[in-house]
C-alpha atoms as a PDB file:
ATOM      1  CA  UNK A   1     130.043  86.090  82.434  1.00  0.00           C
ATOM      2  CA  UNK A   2     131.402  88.522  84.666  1.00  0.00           C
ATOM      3  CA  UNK A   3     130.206  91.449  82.243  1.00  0.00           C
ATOM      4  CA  UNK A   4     126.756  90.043  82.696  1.00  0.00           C
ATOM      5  CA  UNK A   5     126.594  89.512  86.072  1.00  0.00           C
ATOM      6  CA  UNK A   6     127.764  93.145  87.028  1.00  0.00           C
ATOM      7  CA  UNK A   7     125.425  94.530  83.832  1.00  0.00           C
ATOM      8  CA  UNK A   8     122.343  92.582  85.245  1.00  0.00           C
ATOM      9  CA  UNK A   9     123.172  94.092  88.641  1.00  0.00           C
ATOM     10  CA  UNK A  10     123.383  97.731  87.770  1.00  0.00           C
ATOM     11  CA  UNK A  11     120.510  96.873  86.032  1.00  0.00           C
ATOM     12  CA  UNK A  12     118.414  96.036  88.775  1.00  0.00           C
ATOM     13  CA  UNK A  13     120.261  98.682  91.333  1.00  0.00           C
ATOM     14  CA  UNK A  14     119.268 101.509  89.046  1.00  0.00           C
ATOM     15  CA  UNK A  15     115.689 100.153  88.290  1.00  0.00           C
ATOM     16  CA  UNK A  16     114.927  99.558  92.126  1.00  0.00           C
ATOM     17  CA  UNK A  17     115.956 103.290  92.906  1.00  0.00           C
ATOM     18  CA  UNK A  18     114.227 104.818  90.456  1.00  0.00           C
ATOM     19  CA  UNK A  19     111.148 102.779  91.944  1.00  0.00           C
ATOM     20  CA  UNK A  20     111.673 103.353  95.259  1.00  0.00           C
ATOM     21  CA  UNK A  21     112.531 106.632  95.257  1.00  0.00           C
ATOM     22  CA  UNK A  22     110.522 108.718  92.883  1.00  0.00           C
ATOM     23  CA  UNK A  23     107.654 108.567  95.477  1.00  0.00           C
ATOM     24  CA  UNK A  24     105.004 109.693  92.313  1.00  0.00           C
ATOM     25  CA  UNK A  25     102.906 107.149  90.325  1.00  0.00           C
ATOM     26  CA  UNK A  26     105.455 105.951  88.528  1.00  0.00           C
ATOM     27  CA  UNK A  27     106.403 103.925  91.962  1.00  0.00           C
ATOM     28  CA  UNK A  28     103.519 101.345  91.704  1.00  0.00           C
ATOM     29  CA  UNK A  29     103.286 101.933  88.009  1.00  0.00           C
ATOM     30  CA  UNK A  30     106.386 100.114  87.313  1.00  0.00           C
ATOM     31  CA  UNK A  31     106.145  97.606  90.307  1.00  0.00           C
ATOM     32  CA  UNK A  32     102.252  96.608  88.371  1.00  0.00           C
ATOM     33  CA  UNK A  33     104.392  96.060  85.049  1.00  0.00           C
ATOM     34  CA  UNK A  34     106.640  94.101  86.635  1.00  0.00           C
ATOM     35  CA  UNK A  35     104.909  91.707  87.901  1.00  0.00           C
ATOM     36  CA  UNK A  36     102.642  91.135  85.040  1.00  0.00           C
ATOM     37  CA  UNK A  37     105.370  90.401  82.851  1.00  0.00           C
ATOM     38  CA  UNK A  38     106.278  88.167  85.225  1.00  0.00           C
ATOM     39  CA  UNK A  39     103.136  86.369  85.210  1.00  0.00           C
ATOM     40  CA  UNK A  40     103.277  86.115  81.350  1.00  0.00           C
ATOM     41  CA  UNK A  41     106.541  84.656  82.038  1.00  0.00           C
ATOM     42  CA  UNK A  42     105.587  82.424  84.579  1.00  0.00           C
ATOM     43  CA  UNK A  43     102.486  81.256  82.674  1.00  0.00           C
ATOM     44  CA  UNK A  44     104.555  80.840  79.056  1.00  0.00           C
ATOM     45  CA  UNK A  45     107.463  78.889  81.012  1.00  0.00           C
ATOM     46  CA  UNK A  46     104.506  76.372  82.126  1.00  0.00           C
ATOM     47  CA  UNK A  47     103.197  76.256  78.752  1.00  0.00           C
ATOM     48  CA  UNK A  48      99.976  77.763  79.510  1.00  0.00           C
ATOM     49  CA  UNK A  49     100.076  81.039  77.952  1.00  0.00           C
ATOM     50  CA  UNK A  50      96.368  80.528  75.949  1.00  0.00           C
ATOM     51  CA  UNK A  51      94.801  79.152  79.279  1.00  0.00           C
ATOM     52  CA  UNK A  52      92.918  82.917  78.966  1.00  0.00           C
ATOM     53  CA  UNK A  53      90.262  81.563  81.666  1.00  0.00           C
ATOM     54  CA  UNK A  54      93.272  80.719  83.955  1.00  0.00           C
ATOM     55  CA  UNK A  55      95.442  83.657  83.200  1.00  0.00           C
ATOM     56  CA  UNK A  56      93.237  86.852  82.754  1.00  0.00           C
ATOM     57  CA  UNK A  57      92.364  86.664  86.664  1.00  0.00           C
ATOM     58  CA  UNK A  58      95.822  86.521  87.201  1.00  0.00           C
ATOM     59  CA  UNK A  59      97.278  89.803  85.113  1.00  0.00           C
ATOM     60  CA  UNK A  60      94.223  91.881  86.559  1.00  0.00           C
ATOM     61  CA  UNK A  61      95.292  91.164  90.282  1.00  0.00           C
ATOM     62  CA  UNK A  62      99.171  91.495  89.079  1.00  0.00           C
ATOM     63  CA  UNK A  63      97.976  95.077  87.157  1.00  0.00           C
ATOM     64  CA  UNK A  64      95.553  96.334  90.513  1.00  0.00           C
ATOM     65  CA  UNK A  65      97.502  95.057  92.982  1.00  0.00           C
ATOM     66  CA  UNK A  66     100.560  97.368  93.292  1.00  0.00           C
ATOM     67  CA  UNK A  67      98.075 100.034  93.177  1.00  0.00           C
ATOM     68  CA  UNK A  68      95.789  98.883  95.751  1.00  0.00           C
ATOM     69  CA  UNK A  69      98.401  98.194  98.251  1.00  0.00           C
ATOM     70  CA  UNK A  70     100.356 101.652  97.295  1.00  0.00           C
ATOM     71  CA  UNK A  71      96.807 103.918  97.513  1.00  0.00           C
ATOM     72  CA  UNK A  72      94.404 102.178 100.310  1.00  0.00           C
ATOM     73  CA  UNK A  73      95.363 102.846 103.987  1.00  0.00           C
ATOM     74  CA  UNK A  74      92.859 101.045 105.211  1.00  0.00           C
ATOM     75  CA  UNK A  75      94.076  98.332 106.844  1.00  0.00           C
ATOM     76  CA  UNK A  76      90.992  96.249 107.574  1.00  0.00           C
ATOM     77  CA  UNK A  77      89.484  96.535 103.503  1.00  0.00           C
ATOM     78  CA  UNK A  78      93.014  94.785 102.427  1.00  0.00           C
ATOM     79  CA  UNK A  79      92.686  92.249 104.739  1.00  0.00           C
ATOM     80  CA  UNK A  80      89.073  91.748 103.815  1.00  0.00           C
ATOM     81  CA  UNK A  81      90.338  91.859 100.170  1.00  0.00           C
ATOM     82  CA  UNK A  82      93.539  89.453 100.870  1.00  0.00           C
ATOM     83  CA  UNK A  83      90.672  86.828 102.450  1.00  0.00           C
ATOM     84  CA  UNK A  84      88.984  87.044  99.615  1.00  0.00           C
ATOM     85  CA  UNK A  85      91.729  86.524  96.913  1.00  0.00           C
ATOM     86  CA  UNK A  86      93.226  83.620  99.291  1.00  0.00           C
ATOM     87  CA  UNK A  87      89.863  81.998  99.508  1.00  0.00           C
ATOM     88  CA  UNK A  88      87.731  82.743  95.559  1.00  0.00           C
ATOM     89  CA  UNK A  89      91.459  81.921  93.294  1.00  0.00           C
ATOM     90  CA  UNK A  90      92.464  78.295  94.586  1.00  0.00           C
ATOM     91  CA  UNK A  91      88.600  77.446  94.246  1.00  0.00           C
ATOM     92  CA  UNK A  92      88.287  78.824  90.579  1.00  0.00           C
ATOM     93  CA  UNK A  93      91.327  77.761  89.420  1.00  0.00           C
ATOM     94  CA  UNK A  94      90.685  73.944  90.614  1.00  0.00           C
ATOM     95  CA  UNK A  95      87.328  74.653  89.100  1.00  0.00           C
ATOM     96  CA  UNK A  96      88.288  75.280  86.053  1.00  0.00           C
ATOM     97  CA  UNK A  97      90.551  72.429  86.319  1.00  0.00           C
ATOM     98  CA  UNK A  98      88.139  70.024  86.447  1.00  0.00           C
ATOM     99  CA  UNK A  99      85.994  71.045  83.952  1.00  0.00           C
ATOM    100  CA  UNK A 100      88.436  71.200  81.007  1.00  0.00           C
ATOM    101  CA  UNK A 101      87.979  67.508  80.593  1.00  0.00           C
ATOM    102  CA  UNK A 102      91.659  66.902  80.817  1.00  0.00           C
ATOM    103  CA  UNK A 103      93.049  70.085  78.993  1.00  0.00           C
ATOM    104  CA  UNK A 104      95.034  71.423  82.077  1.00  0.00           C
ATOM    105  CA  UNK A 105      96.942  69.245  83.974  1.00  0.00           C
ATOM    106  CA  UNK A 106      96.909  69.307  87.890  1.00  0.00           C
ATOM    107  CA  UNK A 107     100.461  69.624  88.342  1.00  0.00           C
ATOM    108  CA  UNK A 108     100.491  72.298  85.873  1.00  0.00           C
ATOM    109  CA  UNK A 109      98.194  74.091  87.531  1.00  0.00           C
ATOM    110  CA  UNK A 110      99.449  74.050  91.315  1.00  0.00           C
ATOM    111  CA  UNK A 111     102.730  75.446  90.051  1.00  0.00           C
ATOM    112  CA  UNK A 112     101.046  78.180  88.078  1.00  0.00           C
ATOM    113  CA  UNK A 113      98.829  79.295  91.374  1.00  0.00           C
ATOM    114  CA  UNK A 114     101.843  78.626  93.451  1.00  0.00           C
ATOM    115  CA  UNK A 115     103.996  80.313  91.545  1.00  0.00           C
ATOM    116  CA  UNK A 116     102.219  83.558  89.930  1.00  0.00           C
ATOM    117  CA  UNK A 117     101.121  84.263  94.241  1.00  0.00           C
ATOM    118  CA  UNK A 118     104.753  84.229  94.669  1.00  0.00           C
ATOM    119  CA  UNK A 119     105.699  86.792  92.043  1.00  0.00           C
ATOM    120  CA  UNK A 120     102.554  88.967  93.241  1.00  0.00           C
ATOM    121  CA  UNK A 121     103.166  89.349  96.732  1.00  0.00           C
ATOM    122  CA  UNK A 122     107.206  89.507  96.018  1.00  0.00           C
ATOM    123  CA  UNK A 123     106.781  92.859  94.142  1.00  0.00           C
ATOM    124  CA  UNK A 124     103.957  93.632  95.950  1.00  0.00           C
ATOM    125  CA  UNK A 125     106.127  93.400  99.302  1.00  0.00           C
ATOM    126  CA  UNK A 126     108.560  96.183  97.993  1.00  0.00           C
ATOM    127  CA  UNK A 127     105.656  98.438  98.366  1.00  0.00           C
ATOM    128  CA  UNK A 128     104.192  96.855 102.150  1.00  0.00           C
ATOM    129  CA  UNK A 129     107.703  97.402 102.904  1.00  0.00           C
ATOM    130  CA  UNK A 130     107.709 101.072 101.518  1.00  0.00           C
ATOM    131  CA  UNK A 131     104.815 101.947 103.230  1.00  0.00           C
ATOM    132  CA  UNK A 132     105.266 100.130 106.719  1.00  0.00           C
ATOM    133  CA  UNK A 133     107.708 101.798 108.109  1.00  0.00           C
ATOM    134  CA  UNK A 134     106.975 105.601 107.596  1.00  0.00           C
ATOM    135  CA  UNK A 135     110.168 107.598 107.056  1.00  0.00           C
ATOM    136  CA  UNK A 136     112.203 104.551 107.466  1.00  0.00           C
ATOM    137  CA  UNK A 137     110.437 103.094 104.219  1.00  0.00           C
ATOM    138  CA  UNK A 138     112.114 103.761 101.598  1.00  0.00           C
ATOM    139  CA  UNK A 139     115.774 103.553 103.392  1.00  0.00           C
ATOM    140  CA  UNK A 140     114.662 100.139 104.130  1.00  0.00           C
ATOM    141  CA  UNK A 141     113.670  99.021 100.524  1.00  0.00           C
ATOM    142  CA  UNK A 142     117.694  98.881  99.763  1.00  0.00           C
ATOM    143  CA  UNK A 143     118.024  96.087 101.833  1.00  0.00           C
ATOM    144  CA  UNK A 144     116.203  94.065  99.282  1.00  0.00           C
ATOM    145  CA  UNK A 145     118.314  95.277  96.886  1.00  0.00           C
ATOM    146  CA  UNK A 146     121.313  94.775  99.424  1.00  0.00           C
ATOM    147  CA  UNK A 147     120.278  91.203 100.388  1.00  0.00           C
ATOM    148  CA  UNK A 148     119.538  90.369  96.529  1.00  0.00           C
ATOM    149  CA  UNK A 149     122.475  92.026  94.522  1.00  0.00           C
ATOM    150  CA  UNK A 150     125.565  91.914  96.822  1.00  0.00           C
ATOM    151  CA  UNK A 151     124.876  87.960  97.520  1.00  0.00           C
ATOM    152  CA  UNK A 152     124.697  87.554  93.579  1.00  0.00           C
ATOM    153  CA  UNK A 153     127.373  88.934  92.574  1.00  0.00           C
ATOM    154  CA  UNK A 154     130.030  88.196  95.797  1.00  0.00           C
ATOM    155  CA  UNK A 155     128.912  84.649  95.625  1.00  0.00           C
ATOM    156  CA  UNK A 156     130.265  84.460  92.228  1.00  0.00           C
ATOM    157  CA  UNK A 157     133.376  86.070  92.484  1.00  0.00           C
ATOM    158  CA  UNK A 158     134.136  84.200  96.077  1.00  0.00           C
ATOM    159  CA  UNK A 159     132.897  80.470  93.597  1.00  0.00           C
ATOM    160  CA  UNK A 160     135.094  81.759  91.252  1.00  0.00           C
ATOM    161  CA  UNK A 161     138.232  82.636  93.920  1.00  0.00           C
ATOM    162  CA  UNK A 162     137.760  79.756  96.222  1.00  0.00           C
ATOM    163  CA  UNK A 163     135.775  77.491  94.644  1.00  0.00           C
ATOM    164  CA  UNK A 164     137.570  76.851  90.865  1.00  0.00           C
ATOM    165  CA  UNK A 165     138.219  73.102  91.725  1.00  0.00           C
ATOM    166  CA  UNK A 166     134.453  73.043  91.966  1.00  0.00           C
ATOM    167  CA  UNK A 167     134.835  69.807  94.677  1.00  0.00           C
ATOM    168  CA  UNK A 168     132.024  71.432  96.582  1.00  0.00           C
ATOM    169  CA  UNK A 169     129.010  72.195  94.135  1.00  0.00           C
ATOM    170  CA  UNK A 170     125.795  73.497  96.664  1.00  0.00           C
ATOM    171  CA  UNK A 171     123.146  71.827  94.183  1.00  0.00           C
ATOM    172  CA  UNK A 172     124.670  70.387  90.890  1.00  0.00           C
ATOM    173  CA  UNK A 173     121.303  68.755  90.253  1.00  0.00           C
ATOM    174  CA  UNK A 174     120.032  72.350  90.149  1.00  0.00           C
ATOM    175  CA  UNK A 175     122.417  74.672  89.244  1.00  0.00           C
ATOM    176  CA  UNK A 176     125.962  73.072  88.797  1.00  0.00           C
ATOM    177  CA  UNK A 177     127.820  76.563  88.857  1.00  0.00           C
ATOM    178  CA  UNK A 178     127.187  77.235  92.420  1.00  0.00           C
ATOM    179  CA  UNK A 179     129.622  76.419  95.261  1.00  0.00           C
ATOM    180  CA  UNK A 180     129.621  75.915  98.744  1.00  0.00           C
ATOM    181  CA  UNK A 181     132.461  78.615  98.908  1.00  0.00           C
ATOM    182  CA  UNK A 182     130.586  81.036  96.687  1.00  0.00           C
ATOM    183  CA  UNK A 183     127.358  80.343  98.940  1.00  0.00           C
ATOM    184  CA  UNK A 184     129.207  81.349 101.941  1.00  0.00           C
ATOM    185  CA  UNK A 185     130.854  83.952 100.418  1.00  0.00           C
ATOM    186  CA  UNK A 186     127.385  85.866  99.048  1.00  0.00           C
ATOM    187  CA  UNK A 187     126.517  85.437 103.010  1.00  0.00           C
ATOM    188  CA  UNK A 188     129.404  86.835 104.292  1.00  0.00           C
ATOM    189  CA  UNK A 189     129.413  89.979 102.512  1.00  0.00           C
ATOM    190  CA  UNK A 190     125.670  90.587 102.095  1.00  0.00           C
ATOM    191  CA  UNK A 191     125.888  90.957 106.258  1.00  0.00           C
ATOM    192  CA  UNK A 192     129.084  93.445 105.954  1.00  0.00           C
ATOM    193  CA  UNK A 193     127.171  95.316 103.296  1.00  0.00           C
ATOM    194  CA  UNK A 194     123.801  95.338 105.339  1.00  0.00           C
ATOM    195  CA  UNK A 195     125.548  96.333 108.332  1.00  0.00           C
ATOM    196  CA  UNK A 196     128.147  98.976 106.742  1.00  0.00           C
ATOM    197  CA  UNK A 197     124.560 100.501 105.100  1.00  0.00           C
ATOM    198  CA  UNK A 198     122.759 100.526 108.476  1.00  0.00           C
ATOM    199  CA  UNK A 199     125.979 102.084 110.304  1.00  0.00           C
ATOM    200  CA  UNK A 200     125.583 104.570 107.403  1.00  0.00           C
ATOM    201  CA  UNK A 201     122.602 105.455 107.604  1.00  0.00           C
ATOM    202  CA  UNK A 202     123.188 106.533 111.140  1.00  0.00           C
ATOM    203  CA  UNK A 203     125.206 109.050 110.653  1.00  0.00           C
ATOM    204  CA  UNK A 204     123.670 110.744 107.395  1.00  0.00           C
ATOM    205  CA  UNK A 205     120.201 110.813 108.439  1.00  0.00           C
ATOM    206  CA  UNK A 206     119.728 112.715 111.084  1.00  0.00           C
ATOM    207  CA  UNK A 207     116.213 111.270 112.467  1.00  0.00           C
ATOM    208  CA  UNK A 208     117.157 107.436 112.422  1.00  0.00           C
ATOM    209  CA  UNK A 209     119.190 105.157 115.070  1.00  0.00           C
ATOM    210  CA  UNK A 210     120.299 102.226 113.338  1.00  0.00           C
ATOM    211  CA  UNK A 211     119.960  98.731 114.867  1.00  0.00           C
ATOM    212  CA  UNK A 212     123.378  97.421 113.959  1.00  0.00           C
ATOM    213  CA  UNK A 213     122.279  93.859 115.502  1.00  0.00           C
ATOM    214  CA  UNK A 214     119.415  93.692 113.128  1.00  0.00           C
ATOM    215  CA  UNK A 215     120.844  94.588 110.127  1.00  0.00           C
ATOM    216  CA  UNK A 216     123.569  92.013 110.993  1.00  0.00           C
ATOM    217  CA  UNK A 217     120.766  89.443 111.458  1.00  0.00           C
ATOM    218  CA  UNK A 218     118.921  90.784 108.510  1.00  0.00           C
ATOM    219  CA  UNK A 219     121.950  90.136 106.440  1.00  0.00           C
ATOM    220  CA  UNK A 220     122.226  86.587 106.873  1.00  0.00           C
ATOM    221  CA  UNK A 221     118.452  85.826 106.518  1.00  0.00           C
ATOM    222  CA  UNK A 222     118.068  88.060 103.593  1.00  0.00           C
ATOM    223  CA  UNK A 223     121.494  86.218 101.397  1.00  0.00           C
ATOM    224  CA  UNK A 224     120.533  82.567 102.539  1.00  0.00           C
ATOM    225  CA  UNK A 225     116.899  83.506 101.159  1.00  0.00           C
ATOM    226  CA  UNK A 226     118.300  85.366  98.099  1.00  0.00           C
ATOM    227  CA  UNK A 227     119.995  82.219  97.326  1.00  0.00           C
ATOM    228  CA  UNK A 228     117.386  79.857  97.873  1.00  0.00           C
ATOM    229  CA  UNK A 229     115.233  82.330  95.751  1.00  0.00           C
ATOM    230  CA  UNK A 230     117.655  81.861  92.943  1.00  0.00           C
ATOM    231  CA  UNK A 231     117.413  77.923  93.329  1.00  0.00           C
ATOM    232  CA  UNK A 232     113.914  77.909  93.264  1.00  0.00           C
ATOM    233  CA  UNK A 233     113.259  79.629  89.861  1.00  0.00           C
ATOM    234  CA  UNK A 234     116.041  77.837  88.203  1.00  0.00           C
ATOM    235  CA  UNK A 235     114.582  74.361  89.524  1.00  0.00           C
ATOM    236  CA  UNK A 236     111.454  75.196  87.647  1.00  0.00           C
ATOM    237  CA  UNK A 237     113.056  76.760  84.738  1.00  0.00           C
ATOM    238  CA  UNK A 238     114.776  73.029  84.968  1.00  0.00           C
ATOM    239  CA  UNK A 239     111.433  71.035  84.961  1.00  0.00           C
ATOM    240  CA  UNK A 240     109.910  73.010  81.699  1.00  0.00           C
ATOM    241  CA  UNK A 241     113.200  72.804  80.532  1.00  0.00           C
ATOM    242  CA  UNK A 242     114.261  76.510  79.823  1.00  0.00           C
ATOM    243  CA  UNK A 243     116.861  78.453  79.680  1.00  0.00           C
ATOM    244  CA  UNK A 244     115.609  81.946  80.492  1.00  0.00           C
ATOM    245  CA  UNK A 245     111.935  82.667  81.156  1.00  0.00           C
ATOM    246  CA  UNK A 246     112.326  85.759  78.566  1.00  0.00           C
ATOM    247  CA  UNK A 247     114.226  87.986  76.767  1.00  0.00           C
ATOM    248  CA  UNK A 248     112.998  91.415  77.633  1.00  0.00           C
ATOM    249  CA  UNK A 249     116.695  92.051  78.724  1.00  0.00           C
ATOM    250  CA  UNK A 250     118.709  91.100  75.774  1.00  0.00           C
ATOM    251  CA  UNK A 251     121.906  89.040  77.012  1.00  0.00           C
ATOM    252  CA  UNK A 252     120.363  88.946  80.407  1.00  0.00           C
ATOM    253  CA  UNK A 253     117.184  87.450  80.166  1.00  0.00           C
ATOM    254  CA  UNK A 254     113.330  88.180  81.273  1.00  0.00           C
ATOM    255  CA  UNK A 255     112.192  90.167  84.191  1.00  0.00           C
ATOM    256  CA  UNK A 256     112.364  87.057  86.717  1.00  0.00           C
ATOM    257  CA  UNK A 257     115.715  85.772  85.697  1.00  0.00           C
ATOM    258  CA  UNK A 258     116.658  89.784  87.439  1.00  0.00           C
ATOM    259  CA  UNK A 259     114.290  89.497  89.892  1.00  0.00           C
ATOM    260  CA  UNK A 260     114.696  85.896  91.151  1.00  0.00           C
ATOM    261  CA  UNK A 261     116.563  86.855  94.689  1.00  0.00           C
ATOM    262  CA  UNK A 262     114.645  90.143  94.933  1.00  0.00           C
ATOM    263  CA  UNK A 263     111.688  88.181  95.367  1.00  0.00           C
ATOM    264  CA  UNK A 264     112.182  85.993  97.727  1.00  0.00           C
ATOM    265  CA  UNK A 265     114.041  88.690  99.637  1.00  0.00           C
ATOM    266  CA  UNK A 266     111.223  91.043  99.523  1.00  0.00           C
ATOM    267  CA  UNK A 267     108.843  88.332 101.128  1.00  0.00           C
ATOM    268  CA  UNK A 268     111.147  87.712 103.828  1.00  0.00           C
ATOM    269  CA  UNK A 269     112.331  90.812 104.550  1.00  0.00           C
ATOM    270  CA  UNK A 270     108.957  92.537 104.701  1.00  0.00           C
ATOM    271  CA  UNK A 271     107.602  89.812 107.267  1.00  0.00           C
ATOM    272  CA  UNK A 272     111.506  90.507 109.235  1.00  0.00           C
ATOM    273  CA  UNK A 273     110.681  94.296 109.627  1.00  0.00           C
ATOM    274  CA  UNK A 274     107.250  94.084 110.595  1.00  0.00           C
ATOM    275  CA  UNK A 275     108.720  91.898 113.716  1.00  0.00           C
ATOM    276  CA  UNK A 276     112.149  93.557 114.212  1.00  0.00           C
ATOM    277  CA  UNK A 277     113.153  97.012 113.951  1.00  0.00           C
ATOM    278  CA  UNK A 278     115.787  98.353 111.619  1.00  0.00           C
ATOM    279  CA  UNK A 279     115.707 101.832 112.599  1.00  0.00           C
ATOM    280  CA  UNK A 280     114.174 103.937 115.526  1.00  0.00           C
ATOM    281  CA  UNK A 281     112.772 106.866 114.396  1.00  0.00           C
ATOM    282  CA  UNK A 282     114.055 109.980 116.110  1.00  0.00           C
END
């Protein structure tokens, strides 16, 4: 277990820098793959994987979307755009809905919209992120990967330390592995990490000031999110009773059994930069 845990996370550490950092094509490129396999997952875990009328709309914004967000500067067209995606999807999807005399179930397909908008805009927030914050960008994309992989894998190592008489499970309906101590412990040192790497960047590069009292605060937001990121995908791998959502990762699973914390992080942590500032640019 520990093997995989550490594997999976090297996995994902490599995978995000090579992303974030290549700054050619091959940024949004993979970030547009990503999240339509994830789609395909999503829709296959639901059990609608031949719904073509539902899912087609969904892997063309998954495949343009990266693109669109990485390329267009304008501002006011992607809001324009955003409106209409928010506004056109819900209505054809519960259009289609209705008129499949019975064929796709309601609940079915609320989770599906739900859930395939969340795996869009999490990927797609790795690039808003990227691309908010000038310079700054890219330094800033580790904190997903901060807030994502150092809660992982110190909450189980501090469950595993503190919490082996397992009297204080966090959700045992949902994921009876998980401890109160190893929840705590994924906060703990996701905020020493965030603020060690903000302290660092400091000093290496030359043009940035770190906030220190962000990057504390960002810490904490960005593991309790992480975690509840986790929760949510396994409580609706639990409902369509699952074990991984694929295999594309042999031994570790399908792109959002890696990504389940990076997700959610990159929502949150997108929205907590555009309010509060990690770095002042020199």
């Amino acid at each position: 277990m520990k093997q995989r845990i550490l594997t999976g996370a090297m996995i994902a550490f490599v995978l995000l820098l090579v992303i974030i950092f290549s700054s050619t094509p091959f940024f949004p490129f993979v970030i547009s793959v990503c999240s339509v396999i994830g789609v395909f997952e999503m829709v296959r875990c639901i059990g609608l994987k031949k719904a073509y009328s539902l899912n087609i709309p969904l892997y063309l914004l998954a495949l343009i979307y990266p693109y669109m967000n990485y390329y267009i500067s304008d501002a006011d067209f992607l809001r324009k755009f955003n409106f209409i995606v928010i506004v056109t999807v819900p209505l054809y999807f519960f259009t289609m809905m209705t008129f499949s005399h019975g064929k796709y179930k309601l609940t079915d397909v609320s989770v599906l919209f739900t859930t395939v908008f969340y795996i869009i805009l999490g990927f797609n927030a790795i690039i808003l992120m990227y691309n908010h914050r000038g310079e700054a960008g890219p330094v800033l994309c580790l904190t997903i990967l901060i807030g994502a992989w150092i809660t992982d894998v110190f909450a189980y190592f501090c469950g595993v330390l503190f919490g082996r008489d397992g009297k204080h499970k966090l959700l045992p309906d949902v994921s009876p592995k998980k401890t109160v101590e190893g929840s705590i412990g994924g906060i703990v040192f996701c905020t020493l990490f965030m603020t060690l790497f903000g302290w660092v960047c400091g000093l290496l590069i030359p043009n940035l000031n770190a906030y220190l009292g962000v990057f504390v605060i960002g810490g904490i937001v960005a593991s309790i999110v992480a975690q509840i990121g986790d929760l949510l995908m396994s409580v609706i791998k639990r409902s369509y009773g699952i074990k991984d959502y694929g295999n594309i990762f042999p031994g570790h699973g399908g792109v959002l059994d890696r990504c389940d914390s990076i997700l959610s992080v990159a929502i949150v942590m997108a929205a907590f930069s555009s309010f509060f500032n990690f770095f002042e640019v020199i």
